[in-house]
Protein backbone atom coordinates (compact mmCIF):
# COMPACT_ATOMS: atom_id res chain seq x y z
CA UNK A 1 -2.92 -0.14 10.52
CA UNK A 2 -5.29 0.40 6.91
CA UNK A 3 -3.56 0.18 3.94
CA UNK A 4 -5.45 3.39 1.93
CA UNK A 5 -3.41 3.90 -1.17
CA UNK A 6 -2.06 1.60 -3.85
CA UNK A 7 -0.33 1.10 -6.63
CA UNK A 8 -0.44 -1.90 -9.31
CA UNK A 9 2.59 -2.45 -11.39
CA UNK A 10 2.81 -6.40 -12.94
CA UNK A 11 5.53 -5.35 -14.50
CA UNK A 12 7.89 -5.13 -11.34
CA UNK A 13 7.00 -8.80 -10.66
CA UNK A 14 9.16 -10.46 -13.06
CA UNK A 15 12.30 -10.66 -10.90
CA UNK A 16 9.85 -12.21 -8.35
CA UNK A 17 9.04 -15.55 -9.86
CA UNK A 18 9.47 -18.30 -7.13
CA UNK A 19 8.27 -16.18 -4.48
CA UNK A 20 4.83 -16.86 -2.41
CA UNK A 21 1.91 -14.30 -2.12
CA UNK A 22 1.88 -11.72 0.31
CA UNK A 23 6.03 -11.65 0.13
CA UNK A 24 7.60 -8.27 0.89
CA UNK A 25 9.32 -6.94 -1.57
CA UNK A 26 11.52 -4.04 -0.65
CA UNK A 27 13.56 -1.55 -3.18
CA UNK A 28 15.72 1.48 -2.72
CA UNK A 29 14.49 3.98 -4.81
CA UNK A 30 16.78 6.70 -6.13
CA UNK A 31 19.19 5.82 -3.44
CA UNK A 32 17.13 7.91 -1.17
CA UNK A 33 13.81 5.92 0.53
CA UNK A 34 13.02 2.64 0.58
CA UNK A 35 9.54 1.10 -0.86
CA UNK A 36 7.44 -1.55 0.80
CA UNK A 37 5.66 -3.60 -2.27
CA UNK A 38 3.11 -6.53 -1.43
CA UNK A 39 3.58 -9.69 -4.13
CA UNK A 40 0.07 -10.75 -5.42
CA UNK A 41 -0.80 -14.13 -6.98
CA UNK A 42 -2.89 -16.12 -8.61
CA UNK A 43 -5.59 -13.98 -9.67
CA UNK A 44 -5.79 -13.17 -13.58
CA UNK A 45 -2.53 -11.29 -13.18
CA UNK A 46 0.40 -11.46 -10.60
CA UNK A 47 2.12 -8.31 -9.97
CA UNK A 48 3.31 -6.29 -6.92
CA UNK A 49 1.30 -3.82 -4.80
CA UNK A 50 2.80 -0.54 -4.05
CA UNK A 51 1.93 0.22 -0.35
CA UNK A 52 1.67 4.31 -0.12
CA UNK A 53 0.57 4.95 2.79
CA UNK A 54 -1.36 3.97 5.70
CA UNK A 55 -3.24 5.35 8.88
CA UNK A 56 -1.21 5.27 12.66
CA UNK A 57 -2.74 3.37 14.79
CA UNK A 58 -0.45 2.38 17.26
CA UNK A 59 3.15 2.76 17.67
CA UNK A 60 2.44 6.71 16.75
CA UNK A 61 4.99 8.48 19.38
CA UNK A 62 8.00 5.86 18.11
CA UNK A 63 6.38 6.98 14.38
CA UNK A 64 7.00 10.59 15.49
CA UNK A 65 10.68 10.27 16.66
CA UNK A 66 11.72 7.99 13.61
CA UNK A 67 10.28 10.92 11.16
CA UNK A 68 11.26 14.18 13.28
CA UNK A 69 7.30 15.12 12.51
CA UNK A 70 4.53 15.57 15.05
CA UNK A 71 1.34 15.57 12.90
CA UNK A 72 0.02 12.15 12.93
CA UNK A 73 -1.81 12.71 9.17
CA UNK A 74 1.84 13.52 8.12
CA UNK A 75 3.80 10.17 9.78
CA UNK A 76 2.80 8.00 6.63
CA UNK A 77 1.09 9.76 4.13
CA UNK A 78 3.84 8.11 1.32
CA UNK A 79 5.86 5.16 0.65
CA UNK A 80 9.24 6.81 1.54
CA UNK A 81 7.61 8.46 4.68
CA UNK A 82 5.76 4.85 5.46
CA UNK A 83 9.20 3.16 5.11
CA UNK A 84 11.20 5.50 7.48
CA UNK A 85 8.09 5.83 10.02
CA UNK A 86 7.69 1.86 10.31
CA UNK A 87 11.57 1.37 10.13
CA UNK A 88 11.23 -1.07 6.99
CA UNK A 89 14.74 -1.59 5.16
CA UNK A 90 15.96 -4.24 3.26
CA UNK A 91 15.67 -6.67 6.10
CA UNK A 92 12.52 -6.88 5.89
CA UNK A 93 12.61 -8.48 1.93
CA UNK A 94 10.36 -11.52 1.86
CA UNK A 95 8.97 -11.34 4.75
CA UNK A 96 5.65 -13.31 4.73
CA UNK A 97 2.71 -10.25 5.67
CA UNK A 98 0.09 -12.48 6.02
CA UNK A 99 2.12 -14.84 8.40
CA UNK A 100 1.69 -12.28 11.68
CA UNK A 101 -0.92 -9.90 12.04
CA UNK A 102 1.58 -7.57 13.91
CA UNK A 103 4.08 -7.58 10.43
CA UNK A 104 0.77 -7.06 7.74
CA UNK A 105 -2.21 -8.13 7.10
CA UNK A 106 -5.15 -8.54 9.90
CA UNK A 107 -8.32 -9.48 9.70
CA UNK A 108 -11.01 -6.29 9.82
CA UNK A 109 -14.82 -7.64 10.18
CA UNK A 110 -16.94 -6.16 8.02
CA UNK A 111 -15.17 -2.65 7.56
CA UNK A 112 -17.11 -1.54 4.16
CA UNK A 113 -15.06 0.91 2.54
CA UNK A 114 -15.37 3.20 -0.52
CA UNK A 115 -12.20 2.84 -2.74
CA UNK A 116 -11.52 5.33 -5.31
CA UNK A 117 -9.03 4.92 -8.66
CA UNK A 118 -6.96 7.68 -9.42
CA UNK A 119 -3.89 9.00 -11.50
CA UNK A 120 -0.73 7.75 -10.42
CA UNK A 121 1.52 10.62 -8.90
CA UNK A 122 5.28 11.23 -8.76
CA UNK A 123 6.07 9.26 -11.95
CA UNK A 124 6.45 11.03 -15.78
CA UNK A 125 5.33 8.10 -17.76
CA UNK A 126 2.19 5.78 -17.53
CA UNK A 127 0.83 8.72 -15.25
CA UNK A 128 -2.44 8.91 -16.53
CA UNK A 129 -3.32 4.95 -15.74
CA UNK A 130 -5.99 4.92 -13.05
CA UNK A 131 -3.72 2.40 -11.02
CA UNK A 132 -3.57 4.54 -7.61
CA UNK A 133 -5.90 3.15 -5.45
CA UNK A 134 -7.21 4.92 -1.98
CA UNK A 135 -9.70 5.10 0.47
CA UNK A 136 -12.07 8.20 -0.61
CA UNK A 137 -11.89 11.20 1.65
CA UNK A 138 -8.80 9.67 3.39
CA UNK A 139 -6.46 12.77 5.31
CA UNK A 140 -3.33 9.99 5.39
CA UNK A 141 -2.32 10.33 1.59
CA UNK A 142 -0.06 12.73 0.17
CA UNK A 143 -1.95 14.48 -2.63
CA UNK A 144 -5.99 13.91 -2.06
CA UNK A 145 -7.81 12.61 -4.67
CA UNK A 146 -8.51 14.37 -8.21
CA UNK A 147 -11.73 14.97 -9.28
CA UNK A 148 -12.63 16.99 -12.54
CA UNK A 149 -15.88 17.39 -14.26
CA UNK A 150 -14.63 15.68 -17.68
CA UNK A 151 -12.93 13.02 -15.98
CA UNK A 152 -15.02 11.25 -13.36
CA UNK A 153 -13.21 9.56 -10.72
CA UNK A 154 -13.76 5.28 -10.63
CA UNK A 155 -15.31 4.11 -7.32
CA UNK A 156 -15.51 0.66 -5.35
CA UNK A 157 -17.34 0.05 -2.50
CA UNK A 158 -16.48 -2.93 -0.83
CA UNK A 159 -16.34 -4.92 2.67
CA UNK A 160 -12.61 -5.49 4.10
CA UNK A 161 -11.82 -8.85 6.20
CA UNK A 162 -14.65 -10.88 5.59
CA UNK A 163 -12.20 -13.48 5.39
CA UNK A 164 -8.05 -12.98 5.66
CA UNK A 165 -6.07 -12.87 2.86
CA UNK A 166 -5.60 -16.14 1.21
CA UNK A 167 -2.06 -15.58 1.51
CA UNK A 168 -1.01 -19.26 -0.18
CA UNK A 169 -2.82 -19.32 -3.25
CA UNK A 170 -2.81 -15.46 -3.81
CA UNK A 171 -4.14 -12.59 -2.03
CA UNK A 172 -7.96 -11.72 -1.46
CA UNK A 173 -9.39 -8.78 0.20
């Protein structure tokens, strides 16, 4: 599975402060979907990682019956649709994603990718911050990315799995 959009909010992290990098950290939101959040350390900031959606790889027919939908595009393309397609409840809090490649993180070889910064969606305050991040031209997000000719969009090219995530000291992509 690719992780193509996410979300940086530091803030969240503050309830998080003995737990190691690459933690799960998993919230009901409005009483109606859970979120999956990555913990991120040791860089110049710690914070959590909004996971919004990702691309089916595998698993796509149990994917299917979990979220009553058929088109694949559709299984994960947000964090409450990611949740109820990958079955990920509170049970899952703390788990360590970069301790099994089948429950996070796996290594990619040299995948270069183009990563785009956006507006946040689905929030009314702090919208504007450019803290949604995805994979440009992706079809598994929700709402594609904006582009307008007095705002240009921020882009990052960069090479995935080089090395895995340096889960102990913080993670690295």
């Amino acid at each position: 599975m690719r992780l193509l959009t996410l979300s940086v909010d530091p803030a969240r992290a503050s309830s998080l402060g003995g737990t190691w990098p690459g933690a799960a950290y998993i919230y009901f939101n409005y009483g109606v979907h859970w979120m999956l959040n990555v913990l991120v350390k040791g860089g110049p900031r710690d914070g959590l990682i909004l996971i919004r959606a990702l691309e089916p790889r595998t698993g796509i027919a149990l994917m299917r019956k979990r979220r009553g939908v058929e088109e694949v595009r559709r299984l994960c393309s947000g964090p409450g649709k990611l949740t109820q397609a990958l079955e990920i409840t509170k049970r899952v809090h703390e788990m360590d994603l970069c301790a099994d490649p089948k429950h996070g993180f796996h290594h990619r070889p040299n995948e270069e990718v183009e990563v785009v910064a956006d507006r946040r969606i689905g929030i009314s305050r702090a919208k504007d911050f450019p803290w949604r991040f995805t994979l440009r031209d992706s079809p598994f997000v929700s709402v594609p990315v904006r582009t307008s000719p007095e705002k240009k969009e921020r882009r990052f090219t960069t090479v995935i799995g080089r090395q895995p995530p340096k889960c102990k000291t913080g993670l690295t992509g």
